[in-house]
PDB file of N, CA and C in Angstrom:
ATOM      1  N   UNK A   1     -11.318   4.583   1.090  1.00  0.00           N
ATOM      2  CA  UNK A   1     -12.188   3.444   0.875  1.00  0.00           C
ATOM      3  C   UNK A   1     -11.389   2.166   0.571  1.00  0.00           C
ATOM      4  N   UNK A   2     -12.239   0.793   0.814  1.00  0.00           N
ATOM      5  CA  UNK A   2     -11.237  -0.103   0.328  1.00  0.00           C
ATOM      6  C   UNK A   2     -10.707  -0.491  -0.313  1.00  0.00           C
ATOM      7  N   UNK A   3     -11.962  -0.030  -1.770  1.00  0.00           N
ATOM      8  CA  UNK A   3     -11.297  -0.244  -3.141  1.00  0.00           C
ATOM      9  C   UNK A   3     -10.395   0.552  -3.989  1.00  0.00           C
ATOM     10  N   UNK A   4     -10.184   1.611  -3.076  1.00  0.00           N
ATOM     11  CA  UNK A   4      -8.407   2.565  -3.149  1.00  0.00           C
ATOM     12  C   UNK A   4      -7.439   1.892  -2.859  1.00  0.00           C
ATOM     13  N   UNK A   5      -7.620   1.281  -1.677  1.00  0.00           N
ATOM     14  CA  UNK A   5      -6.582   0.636  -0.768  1.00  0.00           C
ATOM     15  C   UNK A   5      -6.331  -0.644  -2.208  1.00  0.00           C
ATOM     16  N   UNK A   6      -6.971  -1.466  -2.470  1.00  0.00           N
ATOM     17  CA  UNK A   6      -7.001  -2.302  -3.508  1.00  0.00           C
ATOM     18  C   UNK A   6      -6.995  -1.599  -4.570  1.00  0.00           C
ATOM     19  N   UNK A   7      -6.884  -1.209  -5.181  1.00  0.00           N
ATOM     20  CA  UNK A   7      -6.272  -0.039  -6.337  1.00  0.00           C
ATOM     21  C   UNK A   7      -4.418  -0.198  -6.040  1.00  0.00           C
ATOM     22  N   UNK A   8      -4.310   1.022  -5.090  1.00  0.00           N
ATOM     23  CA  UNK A   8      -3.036   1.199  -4.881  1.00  0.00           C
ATOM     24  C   UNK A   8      -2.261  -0.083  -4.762  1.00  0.00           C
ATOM     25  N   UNK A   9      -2.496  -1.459  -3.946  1.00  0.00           N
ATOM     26  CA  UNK A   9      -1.560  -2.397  -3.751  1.00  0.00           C
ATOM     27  C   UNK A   9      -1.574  -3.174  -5.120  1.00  0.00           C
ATOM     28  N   UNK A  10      -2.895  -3.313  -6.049  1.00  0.00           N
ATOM     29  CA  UNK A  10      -2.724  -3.711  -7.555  1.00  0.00           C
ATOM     30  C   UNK A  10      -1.584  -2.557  -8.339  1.00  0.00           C
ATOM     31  N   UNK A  11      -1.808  -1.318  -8.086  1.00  0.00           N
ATOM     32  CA  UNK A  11      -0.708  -0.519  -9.098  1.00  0.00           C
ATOM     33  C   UNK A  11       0.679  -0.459  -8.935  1.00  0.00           C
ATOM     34  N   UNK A  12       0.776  -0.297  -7.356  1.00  0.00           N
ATOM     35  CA  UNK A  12       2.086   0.065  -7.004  1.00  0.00           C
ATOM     36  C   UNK A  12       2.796  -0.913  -6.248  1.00  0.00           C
ATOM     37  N   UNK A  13       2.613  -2.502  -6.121  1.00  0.00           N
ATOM     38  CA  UNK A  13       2.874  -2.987  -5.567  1.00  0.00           C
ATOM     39  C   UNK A  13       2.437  -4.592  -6.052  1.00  0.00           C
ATOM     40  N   UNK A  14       2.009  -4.284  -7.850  1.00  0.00           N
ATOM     41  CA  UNK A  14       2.556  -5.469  -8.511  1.00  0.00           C
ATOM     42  C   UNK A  14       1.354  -7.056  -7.748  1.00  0.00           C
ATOM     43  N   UNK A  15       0.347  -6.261  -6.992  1.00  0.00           N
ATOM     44  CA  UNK A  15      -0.626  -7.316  -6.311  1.00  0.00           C
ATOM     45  C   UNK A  15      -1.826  -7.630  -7.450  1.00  0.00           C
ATOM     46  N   UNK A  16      -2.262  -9.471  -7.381  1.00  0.00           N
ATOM     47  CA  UNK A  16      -3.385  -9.619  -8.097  1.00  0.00           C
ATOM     48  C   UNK A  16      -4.577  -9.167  -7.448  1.00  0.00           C
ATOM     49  N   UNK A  17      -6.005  -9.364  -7.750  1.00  0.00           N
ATOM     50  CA  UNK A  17      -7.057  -8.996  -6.874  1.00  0.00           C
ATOM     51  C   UNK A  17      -7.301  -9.486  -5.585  1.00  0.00           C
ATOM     52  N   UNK A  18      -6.776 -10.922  -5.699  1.00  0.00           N
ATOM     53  CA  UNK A  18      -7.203 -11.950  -4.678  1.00  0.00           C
ATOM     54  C   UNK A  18      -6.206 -11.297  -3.813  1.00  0.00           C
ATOM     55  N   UNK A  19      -4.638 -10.782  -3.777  1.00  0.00           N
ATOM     56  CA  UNK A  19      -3.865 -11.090  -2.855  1.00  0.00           C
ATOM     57  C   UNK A  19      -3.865  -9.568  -2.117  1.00  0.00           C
ATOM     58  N   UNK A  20      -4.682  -8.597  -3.224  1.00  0.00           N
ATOM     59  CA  UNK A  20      -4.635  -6.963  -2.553  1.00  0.00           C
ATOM     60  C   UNK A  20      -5.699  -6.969  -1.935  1.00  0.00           C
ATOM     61  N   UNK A  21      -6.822  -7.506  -2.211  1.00  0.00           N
ATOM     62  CA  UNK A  21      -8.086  -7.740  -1.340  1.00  0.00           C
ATOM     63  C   UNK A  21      -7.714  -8.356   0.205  1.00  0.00           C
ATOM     64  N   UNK A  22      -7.010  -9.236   0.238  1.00  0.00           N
ATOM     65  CA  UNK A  22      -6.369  -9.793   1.266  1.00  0.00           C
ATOM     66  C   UNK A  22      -5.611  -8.604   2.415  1.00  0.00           C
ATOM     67  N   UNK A  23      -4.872  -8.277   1.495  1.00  0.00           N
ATOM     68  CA  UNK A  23      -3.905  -7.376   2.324  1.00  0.00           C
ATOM     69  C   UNK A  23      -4.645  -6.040   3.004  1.00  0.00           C
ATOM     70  N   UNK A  24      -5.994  -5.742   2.275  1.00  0.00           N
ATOM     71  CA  UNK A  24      -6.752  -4.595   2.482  1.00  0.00           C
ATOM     72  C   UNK A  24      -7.455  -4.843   3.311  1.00  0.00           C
ATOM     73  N   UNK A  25      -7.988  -6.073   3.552  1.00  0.00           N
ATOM     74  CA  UNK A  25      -8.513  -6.778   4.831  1.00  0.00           C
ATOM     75  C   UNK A  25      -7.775  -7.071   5.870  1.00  0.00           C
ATOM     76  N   UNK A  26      -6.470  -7.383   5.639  1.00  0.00           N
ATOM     77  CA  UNK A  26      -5.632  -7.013   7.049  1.00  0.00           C
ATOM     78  C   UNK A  26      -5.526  -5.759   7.318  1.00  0.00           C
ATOM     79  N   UNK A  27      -5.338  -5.233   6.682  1.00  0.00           N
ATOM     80  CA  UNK A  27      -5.190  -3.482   6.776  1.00  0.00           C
ATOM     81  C   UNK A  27      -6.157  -2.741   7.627  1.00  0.00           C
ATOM     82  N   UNK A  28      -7.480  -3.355   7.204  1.00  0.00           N
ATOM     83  CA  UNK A  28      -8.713  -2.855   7.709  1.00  0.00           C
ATOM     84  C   UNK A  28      -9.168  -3.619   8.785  1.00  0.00           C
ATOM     85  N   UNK A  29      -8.336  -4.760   9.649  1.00  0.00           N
ATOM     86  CA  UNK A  29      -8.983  -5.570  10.663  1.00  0.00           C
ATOM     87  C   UNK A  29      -7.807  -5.167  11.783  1.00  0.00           C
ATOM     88  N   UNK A  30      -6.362  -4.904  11.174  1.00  0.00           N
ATOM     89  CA  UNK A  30      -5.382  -5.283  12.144  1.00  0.00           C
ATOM     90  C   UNK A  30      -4.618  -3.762  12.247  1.00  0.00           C
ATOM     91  N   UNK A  31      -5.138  -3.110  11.323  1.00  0.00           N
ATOM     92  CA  UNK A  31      -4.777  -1.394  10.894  1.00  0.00           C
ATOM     93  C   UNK A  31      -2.981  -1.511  10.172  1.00  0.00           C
ATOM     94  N   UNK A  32      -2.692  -2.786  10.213  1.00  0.00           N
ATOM     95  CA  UNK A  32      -1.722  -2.657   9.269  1.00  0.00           C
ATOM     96  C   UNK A  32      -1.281  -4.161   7.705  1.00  0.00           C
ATOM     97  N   UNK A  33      -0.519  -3.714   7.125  1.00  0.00           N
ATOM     98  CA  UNK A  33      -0.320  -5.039   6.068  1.00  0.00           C
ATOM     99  C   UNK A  33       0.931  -5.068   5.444  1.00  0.00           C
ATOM    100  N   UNK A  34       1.660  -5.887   4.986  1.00  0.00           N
ATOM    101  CA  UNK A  34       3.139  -6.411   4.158  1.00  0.00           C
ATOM    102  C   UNK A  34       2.650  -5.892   2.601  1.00  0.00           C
ATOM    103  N   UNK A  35       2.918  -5.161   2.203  1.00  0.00           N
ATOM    104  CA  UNK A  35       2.995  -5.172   0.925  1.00  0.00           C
ATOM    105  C   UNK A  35       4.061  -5.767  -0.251  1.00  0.00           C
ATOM    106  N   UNK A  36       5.086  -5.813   0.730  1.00  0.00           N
ATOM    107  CA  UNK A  36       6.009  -6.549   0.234  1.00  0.00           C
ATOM    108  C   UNK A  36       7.489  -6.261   0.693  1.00  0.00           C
ATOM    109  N   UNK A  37       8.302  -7.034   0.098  1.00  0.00           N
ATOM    110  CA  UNK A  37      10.218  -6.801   0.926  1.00  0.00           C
ATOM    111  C   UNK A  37      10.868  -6.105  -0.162  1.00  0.00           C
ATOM    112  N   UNK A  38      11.338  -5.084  -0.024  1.00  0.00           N
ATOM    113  CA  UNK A  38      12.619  -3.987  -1.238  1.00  0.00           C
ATOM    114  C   UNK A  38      14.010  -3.939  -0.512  1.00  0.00           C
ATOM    115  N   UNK A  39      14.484  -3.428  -1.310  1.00  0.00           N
ATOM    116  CA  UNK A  39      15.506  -2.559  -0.742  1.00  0.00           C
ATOM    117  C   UNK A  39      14.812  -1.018  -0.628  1.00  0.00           C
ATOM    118  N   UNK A  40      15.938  -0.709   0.704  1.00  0.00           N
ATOM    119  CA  UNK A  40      15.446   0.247   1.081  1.00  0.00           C
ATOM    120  C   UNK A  40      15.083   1.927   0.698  1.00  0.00           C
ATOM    121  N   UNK A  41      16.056   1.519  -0.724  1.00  0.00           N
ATOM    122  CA  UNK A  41      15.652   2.541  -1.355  1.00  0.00           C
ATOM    123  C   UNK A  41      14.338   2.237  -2.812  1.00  0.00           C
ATOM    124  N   UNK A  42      14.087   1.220  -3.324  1.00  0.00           N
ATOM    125  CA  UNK A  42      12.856   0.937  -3.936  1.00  0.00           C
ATOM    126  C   UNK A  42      12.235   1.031  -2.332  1.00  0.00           C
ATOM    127  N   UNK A  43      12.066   0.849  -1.609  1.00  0.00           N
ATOM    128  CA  UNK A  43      10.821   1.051  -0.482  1.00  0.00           C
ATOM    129  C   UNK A  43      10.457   2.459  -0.330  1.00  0.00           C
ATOM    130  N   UNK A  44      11.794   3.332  -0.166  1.00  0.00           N
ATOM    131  CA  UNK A  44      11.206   4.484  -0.321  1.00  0.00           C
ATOM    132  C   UNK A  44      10.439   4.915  -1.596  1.00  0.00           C
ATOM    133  N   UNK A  45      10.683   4.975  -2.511  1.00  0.00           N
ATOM    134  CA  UNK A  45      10.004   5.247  -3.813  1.00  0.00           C
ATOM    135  C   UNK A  45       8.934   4.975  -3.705  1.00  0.00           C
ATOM    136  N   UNK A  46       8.258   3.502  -3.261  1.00  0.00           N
ATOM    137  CA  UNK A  46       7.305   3.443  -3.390  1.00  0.00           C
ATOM    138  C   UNK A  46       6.004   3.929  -2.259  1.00  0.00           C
ATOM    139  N   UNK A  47       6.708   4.085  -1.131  1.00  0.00           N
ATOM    140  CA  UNK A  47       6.162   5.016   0.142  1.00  0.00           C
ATOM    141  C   UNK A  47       5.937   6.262  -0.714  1.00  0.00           C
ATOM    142  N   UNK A  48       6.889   7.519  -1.294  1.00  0.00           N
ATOM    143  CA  UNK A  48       6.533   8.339  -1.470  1.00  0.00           C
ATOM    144  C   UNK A  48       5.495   8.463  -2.922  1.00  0.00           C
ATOM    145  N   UNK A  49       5.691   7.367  -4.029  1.00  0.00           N
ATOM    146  CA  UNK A  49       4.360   7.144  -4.834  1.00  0.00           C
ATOM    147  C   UNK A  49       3.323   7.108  -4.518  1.00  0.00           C
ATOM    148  N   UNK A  50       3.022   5.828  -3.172  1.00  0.00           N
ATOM    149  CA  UNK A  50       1.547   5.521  -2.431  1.00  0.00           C
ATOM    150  C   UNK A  50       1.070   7.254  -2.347  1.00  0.00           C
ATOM    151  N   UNK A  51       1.695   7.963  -1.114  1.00  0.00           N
ATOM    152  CA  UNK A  51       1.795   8.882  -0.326  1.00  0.00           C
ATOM    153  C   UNK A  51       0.932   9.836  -1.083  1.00  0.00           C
ATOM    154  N   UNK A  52       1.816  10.240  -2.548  1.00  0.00           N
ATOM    155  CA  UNK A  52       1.720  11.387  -3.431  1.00  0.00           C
ATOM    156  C   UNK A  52       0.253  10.814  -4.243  1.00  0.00           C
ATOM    157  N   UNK A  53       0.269   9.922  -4.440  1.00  0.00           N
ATOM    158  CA  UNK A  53      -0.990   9.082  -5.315  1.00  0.00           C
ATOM    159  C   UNK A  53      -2.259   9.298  -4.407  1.00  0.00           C
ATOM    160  N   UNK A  54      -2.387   8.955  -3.247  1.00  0.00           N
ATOM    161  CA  UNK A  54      -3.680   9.074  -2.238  1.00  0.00           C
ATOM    162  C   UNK A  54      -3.914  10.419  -1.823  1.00  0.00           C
ATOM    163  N   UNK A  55      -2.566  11.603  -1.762  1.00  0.00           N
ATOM    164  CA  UNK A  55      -3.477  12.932  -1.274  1.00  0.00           C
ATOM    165  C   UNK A  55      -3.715  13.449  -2.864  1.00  0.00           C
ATOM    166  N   UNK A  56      -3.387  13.035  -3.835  1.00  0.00           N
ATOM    167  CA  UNK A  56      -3.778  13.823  -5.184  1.00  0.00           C
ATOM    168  C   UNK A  56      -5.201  13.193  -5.468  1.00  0.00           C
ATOM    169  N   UNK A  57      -5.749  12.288  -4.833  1.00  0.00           N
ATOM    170  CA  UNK A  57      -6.959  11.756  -4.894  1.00  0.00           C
ATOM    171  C   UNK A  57      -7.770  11.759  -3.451  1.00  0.00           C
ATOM    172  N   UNK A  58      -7.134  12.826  -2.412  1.00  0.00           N
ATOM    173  CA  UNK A  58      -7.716  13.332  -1.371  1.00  0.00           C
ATOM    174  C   UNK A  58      -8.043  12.029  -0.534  1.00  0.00           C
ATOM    175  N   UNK A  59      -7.378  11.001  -0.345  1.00  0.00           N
ATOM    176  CA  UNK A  59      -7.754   9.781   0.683  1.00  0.00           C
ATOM    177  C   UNK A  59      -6.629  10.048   1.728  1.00  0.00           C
ATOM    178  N   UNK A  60      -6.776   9.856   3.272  1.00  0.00           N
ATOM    179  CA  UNK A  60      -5.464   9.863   4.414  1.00  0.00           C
ATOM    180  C   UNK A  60      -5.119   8.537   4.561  1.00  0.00           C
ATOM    181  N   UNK A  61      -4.559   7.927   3.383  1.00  0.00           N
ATOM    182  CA  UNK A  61      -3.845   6.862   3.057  1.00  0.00           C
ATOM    183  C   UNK A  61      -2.408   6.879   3.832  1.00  0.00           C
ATOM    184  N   UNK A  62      -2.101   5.879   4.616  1.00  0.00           N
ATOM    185  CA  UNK A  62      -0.665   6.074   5.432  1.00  0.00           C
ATOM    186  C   UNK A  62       0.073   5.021   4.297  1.00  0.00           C
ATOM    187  N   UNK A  63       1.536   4.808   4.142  1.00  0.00           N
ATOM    188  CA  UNK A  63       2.457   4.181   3.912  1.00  0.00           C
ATOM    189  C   UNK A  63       3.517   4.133   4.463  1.00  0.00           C
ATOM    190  N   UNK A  64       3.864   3.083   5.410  1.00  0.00           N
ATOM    191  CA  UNK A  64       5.239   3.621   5.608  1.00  0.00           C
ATOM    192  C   UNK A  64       6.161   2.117   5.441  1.00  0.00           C
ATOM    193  N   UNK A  65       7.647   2.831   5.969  1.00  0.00           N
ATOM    194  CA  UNK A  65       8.363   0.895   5.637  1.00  0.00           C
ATOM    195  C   UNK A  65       8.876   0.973   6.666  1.00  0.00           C
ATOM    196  N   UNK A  66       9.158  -0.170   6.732  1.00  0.00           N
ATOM    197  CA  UNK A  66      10.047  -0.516   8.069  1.00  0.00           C
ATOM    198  C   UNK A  66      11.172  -1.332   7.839  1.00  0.00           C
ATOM    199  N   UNK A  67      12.306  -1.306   8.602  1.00  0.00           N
ATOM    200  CA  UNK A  67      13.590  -2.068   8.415  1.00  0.00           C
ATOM    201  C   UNK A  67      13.227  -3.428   9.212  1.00  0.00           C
ATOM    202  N   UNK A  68      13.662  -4.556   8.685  1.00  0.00           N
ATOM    203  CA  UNK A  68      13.353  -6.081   8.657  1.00  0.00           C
ATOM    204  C   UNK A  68      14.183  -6.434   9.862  1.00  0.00           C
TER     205      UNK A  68
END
């Protein structure tokens, strides 16, 4: 749902309402969104947090990162 999707980018990704609402609406118009720039190892961490966080709450939440 969307207000998971906005959940997760407020918890794990340090977003206010206005700017995870945003991103959840790209998410949900364009099927993808920036959550933000890491290094590539904070990116992983937080891929496998999202990941582990959405199937322990049974949603098929994708995360993934990509190199810039």
């Amino acid at each position: 749902p969307m207000e998971f999707v906005v959940h997760v980018l407020e918890r794990f990704f340090n977003k206010g309402r206005s700017a995870a609402a945003r991103i959840m609406l790209q998410v949900h118009q364009q099927g993808v969104g920036i959550c933000g720039v890491y290094t590539y190892e904070v990116a992983e961490t937080k891929v496998a947090q999202v990941i582990d966080f959405a199937r322990r709450h049974q949603h098929p939440l994708q995360c993934t990162l990509e190199k810039e």
